[in-house]
PDB file of N, CA and C in Angstrom:
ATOM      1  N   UNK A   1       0.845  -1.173   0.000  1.00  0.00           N
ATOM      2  CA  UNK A   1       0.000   0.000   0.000  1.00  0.00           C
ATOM      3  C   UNK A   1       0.892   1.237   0.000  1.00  0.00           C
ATOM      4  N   UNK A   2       0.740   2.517  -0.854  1.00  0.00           N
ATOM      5  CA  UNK A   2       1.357   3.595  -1.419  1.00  0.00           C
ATOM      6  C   UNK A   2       1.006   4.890  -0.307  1.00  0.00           C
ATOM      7  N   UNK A   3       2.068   4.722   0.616  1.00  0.00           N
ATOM      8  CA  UNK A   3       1.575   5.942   2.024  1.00  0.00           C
ATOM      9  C   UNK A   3       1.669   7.654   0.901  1.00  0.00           C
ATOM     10  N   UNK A   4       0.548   8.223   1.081  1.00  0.00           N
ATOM     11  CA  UNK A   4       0.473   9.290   0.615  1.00  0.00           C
ATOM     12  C   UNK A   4       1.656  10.322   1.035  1.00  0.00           C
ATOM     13  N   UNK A   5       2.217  11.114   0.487  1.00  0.00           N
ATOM     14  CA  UNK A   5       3.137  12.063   0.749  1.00  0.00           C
ATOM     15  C   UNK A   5       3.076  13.537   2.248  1.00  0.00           C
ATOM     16  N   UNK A   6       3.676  13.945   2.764  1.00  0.00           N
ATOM     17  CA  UNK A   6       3.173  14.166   3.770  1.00  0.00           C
ATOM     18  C   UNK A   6       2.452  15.749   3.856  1.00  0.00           C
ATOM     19  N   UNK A   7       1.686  15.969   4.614  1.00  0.00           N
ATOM     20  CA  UNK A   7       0.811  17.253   4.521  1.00  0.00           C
ATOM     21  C   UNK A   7      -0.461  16.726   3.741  1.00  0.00           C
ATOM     22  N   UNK A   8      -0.351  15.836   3.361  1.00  0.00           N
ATOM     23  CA  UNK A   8      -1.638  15.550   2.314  1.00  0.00           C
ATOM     24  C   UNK A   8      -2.584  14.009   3.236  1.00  0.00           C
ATOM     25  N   UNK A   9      -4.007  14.237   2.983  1.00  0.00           N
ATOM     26  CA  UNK A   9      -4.893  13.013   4.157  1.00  0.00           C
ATOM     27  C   UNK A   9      -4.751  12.128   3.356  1.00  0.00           C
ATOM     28  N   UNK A  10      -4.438  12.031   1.620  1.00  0.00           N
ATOM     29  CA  UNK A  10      -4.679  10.590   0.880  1.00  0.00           C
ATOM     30  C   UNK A  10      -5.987  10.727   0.371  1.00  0.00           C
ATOM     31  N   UNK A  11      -6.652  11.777   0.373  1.00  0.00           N
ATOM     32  CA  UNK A  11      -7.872  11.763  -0.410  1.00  0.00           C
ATOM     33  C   UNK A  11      -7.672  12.677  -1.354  1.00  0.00           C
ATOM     34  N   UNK A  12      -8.189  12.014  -2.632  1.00  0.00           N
ATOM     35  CA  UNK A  12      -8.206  13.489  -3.858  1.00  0.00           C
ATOM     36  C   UNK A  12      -9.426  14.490  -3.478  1.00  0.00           C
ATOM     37  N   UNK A  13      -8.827  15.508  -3.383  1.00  0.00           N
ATOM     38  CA  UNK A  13      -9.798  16.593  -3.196  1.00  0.00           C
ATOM     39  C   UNK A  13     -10.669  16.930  -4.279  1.00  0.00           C
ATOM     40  N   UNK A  14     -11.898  17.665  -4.730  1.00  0.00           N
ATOM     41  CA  UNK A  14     -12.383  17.791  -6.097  1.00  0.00           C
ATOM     42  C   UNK A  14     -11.621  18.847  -6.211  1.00  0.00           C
ATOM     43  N   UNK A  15     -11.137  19.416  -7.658  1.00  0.00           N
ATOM     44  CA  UNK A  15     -10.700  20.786  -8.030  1.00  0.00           C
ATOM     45  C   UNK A  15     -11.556  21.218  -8.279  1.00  0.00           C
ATOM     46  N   UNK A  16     -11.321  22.856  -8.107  1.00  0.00           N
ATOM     47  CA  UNK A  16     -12.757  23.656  -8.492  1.00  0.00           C
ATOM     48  C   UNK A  16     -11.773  24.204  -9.546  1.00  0.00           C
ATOM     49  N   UNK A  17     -12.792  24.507 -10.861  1.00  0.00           N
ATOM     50  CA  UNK A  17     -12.398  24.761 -11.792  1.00  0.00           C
ATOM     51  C   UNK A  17     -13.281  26.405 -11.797  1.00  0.00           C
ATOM     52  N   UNK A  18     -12.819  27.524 -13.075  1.00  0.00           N
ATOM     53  CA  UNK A  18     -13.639  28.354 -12.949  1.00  0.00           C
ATOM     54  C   UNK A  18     -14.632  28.316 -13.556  1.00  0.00           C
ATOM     55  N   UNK A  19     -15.471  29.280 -13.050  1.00  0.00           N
ATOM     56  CA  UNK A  19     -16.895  29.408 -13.821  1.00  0.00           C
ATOM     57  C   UNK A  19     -16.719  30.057 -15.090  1.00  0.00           C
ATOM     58  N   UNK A  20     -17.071  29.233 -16.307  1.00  0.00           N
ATOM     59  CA  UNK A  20     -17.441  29.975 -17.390  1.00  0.00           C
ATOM     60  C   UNK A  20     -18.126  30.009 -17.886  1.00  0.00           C
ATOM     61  N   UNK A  21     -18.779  31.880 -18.180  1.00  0.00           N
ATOM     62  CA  UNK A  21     -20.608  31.947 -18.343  1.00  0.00           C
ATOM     63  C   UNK A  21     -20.758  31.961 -19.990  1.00  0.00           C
ATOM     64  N   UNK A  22     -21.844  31.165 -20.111  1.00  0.00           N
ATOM     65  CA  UNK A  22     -21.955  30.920 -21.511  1.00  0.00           C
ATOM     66  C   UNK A  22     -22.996  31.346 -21.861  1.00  0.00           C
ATOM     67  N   UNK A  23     -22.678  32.229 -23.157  1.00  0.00           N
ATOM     68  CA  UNK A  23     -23.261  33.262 -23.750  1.00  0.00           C
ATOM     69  C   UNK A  23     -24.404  32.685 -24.705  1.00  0.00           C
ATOM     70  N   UNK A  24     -25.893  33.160 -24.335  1.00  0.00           N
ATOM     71  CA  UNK A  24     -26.322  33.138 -25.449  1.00  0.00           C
ATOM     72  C   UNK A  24     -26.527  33.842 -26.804  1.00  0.00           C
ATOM     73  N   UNK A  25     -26.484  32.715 -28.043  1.00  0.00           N
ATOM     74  CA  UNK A  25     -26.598  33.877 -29.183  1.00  0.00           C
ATOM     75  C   UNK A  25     -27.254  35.015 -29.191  1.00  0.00           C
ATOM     76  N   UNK A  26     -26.764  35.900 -29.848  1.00  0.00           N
ATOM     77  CA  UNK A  26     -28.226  37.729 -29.612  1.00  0.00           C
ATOM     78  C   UNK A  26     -28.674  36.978 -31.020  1.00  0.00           C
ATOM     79  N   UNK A  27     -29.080  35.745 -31.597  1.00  0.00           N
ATOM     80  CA  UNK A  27     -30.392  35.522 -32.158  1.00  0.00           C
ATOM     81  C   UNK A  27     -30.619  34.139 -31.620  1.00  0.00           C
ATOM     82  N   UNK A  28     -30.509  33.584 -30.709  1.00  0.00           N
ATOM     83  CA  UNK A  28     -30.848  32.187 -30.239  1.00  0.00           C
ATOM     84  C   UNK A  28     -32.852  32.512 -30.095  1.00  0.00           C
ATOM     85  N   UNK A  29     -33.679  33.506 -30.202  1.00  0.00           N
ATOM     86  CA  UNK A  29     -34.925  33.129 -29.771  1.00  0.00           C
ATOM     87  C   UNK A  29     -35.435  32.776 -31.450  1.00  0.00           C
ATOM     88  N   UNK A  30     -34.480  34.026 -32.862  1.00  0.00           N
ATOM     89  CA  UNK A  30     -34.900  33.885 -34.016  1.00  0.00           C
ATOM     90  C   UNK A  30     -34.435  32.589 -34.563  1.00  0.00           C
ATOM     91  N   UNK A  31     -33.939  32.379 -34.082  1.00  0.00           N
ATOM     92  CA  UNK A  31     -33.112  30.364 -34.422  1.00  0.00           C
ATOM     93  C   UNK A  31     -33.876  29.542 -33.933  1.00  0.00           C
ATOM     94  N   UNK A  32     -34.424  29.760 -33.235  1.00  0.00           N
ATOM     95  CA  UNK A  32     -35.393  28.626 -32.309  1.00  0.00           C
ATOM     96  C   UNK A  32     -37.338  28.595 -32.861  1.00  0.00           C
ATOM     97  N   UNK A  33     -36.957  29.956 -33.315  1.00  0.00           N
ATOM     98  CA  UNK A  33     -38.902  30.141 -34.148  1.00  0.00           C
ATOM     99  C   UNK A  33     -38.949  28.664 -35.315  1.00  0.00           C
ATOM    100  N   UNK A  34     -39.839  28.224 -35.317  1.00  0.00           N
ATOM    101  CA  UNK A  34     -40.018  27.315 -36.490  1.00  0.00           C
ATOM    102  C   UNK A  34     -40.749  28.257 -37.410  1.00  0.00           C
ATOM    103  N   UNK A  35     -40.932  27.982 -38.689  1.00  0.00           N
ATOM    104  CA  UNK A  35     -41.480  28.693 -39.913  1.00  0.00           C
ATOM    105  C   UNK A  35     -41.826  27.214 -40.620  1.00  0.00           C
ATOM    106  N   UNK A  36     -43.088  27.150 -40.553  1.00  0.00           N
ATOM    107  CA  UNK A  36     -43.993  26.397 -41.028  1.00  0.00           C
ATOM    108  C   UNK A  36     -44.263  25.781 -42.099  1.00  0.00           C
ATOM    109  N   UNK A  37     -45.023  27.126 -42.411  1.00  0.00           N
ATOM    110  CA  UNK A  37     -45.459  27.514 -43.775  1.00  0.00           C
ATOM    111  C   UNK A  37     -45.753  28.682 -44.180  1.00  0.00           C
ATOM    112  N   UNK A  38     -46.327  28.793 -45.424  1.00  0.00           N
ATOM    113  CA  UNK A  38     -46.102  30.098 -45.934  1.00  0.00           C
ATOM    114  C   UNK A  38     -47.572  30.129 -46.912  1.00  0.00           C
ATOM    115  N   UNK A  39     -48.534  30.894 -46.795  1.00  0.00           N
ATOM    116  CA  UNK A  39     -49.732  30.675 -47.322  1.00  0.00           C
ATOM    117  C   UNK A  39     -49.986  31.958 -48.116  1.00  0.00           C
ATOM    118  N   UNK A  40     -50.905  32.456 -48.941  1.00  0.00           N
ATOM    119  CA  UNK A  40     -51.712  33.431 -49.395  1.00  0.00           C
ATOM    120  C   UNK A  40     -53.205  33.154 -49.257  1.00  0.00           C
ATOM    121  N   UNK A  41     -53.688  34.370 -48.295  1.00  0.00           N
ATOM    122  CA  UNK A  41     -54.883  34.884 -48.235  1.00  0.00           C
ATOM    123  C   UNK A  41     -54.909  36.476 -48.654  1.00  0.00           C
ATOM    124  N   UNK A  42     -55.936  36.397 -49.490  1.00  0.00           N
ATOM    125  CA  UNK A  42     -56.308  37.799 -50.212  1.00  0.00           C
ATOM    126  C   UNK A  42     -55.597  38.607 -50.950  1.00  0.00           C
ATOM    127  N   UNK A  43     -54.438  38.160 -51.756  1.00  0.00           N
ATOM    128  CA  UNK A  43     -53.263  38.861 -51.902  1.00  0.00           C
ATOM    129  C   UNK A  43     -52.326  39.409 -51.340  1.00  0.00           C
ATOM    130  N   UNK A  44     -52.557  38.542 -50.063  1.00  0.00           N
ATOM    131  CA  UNK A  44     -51.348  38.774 -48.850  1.00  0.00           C
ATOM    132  C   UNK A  44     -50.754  37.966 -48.255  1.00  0.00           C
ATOM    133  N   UNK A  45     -49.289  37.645 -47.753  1.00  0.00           N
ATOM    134  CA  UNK A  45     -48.682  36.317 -47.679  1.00  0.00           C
ATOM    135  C   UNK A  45     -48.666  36.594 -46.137  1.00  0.00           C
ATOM    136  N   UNK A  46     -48.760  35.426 -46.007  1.00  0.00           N
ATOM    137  CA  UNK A  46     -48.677  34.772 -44.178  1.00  0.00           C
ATOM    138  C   UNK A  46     -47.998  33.687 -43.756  1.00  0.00           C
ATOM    139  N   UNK A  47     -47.416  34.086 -42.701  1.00  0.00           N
ATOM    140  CA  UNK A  47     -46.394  32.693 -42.194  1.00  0.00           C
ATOM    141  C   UNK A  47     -47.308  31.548 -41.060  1.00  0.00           C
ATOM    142  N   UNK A  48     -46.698  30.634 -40.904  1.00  0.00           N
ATOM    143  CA  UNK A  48     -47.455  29.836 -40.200  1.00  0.00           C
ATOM    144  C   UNK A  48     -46.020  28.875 -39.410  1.00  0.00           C
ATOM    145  N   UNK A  49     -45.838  30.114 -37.853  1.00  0.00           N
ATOM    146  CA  UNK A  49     -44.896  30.094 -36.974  1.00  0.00           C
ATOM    147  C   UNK A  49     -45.631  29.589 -36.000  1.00  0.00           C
ATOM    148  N   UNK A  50     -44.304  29.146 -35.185  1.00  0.00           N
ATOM    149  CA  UNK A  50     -44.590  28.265 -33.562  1.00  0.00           C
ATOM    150  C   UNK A  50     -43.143  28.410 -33.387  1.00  0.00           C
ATOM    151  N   UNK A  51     -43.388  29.736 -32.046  1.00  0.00           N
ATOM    152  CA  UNK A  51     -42.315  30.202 -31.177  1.00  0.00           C
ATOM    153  C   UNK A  51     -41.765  29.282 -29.828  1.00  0.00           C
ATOM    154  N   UNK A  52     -40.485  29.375 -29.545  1.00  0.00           N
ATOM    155  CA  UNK A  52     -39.845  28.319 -28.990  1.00  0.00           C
ATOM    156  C   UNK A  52     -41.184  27.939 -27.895  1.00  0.00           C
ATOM    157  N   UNK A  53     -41.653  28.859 -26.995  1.00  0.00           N
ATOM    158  CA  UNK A  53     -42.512  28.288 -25.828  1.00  0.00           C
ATOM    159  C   UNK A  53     -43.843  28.576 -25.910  1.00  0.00           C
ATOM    160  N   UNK A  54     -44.247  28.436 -27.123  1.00  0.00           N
ATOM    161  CA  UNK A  54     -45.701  28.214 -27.459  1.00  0.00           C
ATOM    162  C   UNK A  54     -45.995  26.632 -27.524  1.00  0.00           C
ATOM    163  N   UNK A  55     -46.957  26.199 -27.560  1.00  0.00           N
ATOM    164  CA  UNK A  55     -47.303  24.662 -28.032  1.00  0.00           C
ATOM    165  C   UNK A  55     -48.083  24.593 -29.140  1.00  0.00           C
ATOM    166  N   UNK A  56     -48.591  26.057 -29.718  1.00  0.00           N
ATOM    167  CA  UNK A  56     -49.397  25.573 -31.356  1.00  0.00           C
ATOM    168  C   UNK A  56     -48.718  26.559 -32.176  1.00  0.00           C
ATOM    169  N   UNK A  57     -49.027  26.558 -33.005  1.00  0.00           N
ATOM    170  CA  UNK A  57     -49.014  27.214 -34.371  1.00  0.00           C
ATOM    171  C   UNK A  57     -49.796  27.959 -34.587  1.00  0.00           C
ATOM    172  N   UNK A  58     -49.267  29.529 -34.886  1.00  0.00           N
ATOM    173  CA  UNK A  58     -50.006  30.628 -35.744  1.00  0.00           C
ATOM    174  C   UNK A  58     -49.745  31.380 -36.664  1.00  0.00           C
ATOM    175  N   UNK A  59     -50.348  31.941 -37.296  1.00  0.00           N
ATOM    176  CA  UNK A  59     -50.123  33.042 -38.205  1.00  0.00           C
ATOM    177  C   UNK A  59     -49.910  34.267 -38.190  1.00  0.00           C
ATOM    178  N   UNK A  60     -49.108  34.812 -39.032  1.00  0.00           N
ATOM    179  CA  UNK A  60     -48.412  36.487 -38.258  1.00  0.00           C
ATOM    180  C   UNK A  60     -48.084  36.554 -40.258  1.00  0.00           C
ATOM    181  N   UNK A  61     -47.713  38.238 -40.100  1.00  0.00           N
ATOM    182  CA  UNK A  61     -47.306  38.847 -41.222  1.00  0.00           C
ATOM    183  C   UNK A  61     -45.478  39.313 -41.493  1.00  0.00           C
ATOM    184  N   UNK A  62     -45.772  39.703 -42.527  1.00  0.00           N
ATOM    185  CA  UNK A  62     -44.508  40.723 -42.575  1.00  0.00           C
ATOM    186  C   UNK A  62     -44.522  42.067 -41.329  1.00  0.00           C
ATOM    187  N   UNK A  63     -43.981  42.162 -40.781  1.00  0.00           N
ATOM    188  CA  UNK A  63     -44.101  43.786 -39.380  1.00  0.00           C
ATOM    189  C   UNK A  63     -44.142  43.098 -38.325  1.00  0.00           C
ATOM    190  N   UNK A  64     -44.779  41.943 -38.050  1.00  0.00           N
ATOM    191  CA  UNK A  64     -45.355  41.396 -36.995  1.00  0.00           C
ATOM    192  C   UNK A  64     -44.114  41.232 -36.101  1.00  0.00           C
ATOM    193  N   UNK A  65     -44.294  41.486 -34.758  1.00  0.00           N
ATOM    194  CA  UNK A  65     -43.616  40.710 -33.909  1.00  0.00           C
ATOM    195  C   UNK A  65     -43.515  39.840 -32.990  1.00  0.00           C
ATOM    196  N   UNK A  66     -42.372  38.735 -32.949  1.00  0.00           N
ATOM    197  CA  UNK A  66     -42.867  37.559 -32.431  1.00  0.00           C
ATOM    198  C   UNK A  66     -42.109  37.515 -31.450  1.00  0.00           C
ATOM    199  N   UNK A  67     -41.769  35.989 -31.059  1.00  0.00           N
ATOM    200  CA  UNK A  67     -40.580  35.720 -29.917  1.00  0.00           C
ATOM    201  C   UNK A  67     -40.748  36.511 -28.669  1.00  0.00           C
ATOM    202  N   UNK A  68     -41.407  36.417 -27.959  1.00  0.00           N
ATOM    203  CA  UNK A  68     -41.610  37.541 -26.846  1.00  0.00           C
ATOM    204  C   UNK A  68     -41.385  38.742 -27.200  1.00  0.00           C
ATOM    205  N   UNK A  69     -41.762  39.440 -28.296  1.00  0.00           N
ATOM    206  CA  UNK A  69     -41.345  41.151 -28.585  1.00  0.00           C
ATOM    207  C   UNK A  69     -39.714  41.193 -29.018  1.00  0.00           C
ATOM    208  N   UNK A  70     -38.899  39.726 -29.397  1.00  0.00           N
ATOM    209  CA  UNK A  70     -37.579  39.837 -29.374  1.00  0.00           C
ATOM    210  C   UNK A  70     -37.282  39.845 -30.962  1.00  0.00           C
ATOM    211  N   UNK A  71     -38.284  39.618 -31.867  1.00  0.00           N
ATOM    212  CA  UNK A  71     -38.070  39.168 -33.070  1.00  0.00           C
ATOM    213  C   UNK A  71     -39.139  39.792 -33.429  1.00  0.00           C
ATOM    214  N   UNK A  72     -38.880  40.324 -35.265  1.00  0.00           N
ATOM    215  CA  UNK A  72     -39.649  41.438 -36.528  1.00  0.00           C
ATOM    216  C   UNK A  72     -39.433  40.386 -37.421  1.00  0.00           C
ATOM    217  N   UNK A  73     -40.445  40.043 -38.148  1.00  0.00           N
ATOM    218  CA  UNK A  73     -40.765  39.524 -39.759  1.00  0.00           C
ATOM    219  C   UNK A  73     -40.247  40.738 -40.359  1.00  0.00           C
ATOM    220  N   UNK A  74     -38.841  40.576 -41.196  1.00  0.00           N
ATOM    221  CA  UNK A  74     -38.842  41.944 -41.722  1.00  0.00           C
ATOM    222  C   UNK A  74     -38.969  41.831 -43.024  1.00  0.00           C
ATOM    223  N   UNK A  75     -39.448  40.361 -43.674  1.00  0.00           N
ATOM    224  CA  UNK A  75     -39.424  40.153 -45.322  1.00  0.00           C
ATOM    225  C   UNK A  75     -39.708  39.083 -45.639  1.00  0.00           C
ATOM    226  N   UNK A  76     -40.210  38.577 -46.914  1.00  0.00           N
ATOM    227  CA  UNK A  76     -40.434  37.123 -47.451  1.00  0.00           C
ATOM    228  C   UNK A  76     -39.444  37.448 -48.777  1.00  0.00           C
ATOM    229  N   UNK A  77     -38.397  36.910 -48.692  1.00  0.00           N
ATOM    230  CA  UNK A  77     -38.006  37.276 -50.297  1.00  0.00           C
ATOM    231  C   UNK A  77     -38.478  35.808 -51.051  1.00  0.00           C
ATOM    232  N   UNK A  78     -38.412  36.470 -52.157  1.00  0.00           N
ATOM    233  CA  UNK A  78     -39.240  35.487 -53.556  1.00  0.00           C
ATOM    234  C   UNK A  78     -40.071  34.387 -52.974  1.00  0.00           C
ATOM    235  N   UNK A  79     -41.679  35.110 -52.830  1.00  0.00           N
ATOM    236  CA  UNK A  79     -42.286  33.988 -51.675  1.00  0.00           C
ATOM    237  C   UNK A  79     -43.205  33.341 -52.839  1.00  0.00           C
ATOM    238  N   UNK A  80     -43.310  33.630 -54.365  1.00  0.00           N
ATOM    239  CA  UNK A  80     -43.905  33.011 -55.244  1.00  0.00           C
ATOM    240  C   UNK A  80     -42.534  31.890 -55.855  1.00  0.00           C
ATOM    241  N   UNK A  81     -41.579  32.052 -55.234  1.00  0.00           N
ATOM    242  CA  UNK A  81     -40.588  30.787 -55.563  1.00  0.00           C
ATOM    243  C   UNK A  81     -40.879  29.356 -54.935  1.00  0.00           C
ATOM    244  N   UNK A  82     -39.922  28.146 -55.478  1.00  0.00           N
ATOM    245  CA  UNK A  82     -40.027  27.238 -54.849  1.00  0.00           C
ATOM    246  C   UNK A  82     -39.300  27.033 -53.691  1.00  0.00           C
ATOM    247  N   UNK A  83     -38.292  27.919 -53.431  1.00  0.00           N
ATOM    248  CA  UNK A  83     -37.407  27.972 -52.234  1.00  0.00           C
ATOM    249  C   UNK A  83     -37.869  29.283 -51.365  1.00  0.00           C
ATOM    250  N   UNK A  84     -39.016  30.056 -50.949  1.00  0.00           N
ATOM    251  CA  UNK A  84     -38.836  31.247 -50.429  1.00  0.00           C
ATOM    252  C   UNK A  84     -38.203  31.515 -49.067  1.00  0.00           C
ATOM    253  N   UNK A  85     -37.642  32.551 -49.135  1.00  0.00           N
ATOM    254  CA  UNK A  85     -36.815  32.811 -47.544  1.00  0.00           C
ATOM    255  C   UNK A  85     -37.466  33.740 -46.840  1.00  0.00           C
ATOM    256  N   UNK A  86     -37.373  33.263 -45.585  1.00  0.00           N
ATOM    257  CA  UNK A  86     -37.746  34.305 -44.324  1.00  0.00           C
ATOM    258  C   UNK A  86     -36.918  35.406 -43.713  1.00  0.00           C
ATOM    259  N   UNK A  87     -36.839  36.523 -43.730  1.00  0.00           N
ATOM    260  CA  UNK A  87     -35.720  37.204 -43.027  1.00  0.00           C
ATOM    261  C   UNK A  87     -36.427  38.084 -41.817  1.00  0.00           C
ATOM    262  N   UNK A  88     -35.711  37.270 -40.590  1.00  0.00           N
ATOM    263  CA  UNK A  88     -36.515  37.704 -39.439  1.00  0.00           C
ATOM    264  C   UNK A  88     -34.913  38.924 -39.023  1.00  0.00           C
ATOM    265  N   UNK A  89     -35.276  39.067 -37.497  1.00  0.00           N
ATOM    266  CA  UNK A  89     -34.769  40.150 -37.404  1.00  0.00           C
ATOM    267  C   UNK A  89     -34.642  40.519 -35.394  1.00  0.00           C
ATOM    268  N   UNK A  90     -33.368  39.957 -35.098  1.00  0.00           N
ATOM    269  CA  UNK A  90     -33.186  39.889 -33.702  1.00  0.00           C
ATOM    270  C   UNK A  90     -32.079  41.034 -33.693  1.00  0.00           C
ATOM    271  N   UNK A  91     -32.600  42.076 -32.032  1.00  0.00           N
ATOM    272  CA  UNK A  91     -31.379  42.504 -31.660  1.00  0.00           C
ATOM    273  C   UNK A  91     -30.400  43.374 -33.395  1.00  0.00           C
ATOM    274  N   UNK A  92     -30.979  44.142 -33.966  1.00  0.00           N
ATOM    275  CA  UNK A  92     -30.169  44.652 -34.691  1.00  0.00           C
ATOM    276  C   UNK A  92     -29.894  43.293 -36.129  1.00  0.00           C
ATOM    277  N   UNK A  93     -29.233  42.002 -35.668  1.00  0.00           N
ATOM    278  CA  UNK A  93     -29.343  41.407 -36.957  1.00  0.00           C
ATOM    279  C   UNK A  93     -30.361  40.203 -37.459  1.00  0.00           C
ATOM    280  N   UNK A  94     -30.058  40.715 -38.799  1.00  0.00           N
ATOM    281  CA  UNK A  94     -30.932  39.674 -40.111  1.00  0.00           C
ATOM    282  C   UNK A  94     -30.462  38.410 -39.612  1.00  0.00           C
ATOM    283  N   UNK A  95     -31.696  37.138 -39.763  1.00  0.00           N
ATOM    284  CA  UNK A  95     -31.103  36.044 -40.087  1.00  0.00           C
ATOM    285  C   UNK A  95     -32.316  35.658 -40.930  1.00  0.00           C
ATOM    286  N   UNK A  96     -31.935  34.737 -42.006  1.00  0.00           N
ATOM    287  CA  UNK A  96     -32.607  34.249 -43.254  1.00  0.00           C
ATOM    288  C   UNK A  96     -32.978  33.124 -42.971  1.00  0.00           C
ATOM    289  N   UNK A  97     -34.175  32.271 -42.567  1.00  0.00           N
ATOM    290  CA  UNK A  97     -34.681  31.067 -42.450  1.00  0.00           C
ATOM    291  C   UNK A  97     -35.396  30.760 -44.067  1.00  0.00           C
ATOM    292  N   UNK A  98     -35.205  29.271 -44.548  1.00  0.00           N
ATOM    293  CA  UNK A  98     -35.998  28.225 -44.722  1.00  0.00           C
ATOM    294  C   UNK A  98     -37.037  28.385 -44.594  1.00  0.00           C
ATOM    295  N   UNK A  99     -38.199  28.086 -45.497  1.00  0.00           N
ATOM    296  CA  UNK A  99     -39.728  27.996 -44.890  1.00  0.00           C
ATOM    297  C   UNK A  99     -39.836  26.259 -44.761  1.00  0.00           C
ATOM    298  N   UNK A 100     -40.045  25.486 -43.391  1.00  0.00           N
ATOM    299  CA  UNK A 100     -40.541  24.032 -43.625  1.00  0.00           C
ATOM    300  C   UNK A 100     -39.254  23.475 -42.914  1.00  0.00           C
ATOM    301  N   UNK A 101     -37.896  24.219 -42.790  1.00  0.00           N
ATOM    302  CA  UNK A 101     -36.898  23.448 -42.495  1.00  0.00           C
ATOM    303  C   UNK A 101     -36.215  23.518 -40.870  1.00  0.00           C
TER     304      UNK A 101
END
């Protein structure tokens, strides 16, 4: 048996390591919106979102704001395409979602 060295009881102590605070993205709530779908009623296009802590699905416009007041629909580009994009709008920046993905 290996007598521990002296000053020390023979038990590993835990190390404390430091705290490091981890940042969330300034768009983690617009990353987390799902985008549905994308419909026309009346000559006007509508999304069909479900925000991180909702449990259903609704509909909102271009202006609208979602995400707890943290996120702006600020565009549908080419929403008569087969690929159209979403460009929402957290905190100062654009991010471009997928509709469906």
């Amino acid at each position: 048996m290996a007598v521990p060295p002296a000053g020390s009881s023979g038990f590993n102590a835990p190390v404390a390591t430091p705290a490091v605070a981890v940042l969330a993205s300034p768009t983690a709530v617009a990353e987390a919106i799902e985008i549905k779908g994308l419909v026309q009623v009346g000559g006007q296009f509508n999304l069909i979102i479900r925000d991180p802590d909702a449990s259903t699905s609704r509909t909102v416009r271009v202006g609208d704001v979602i995400g707890g007041g943290k996120v702006r629909i600020r565009r549908i580009d080419a929403p008569d395409s087969q690929d159209p994009q979403v460009v929402l709008e957290q905190g100062g920046v654009e991010i471009r979602r997928a509709i469906g993905v």
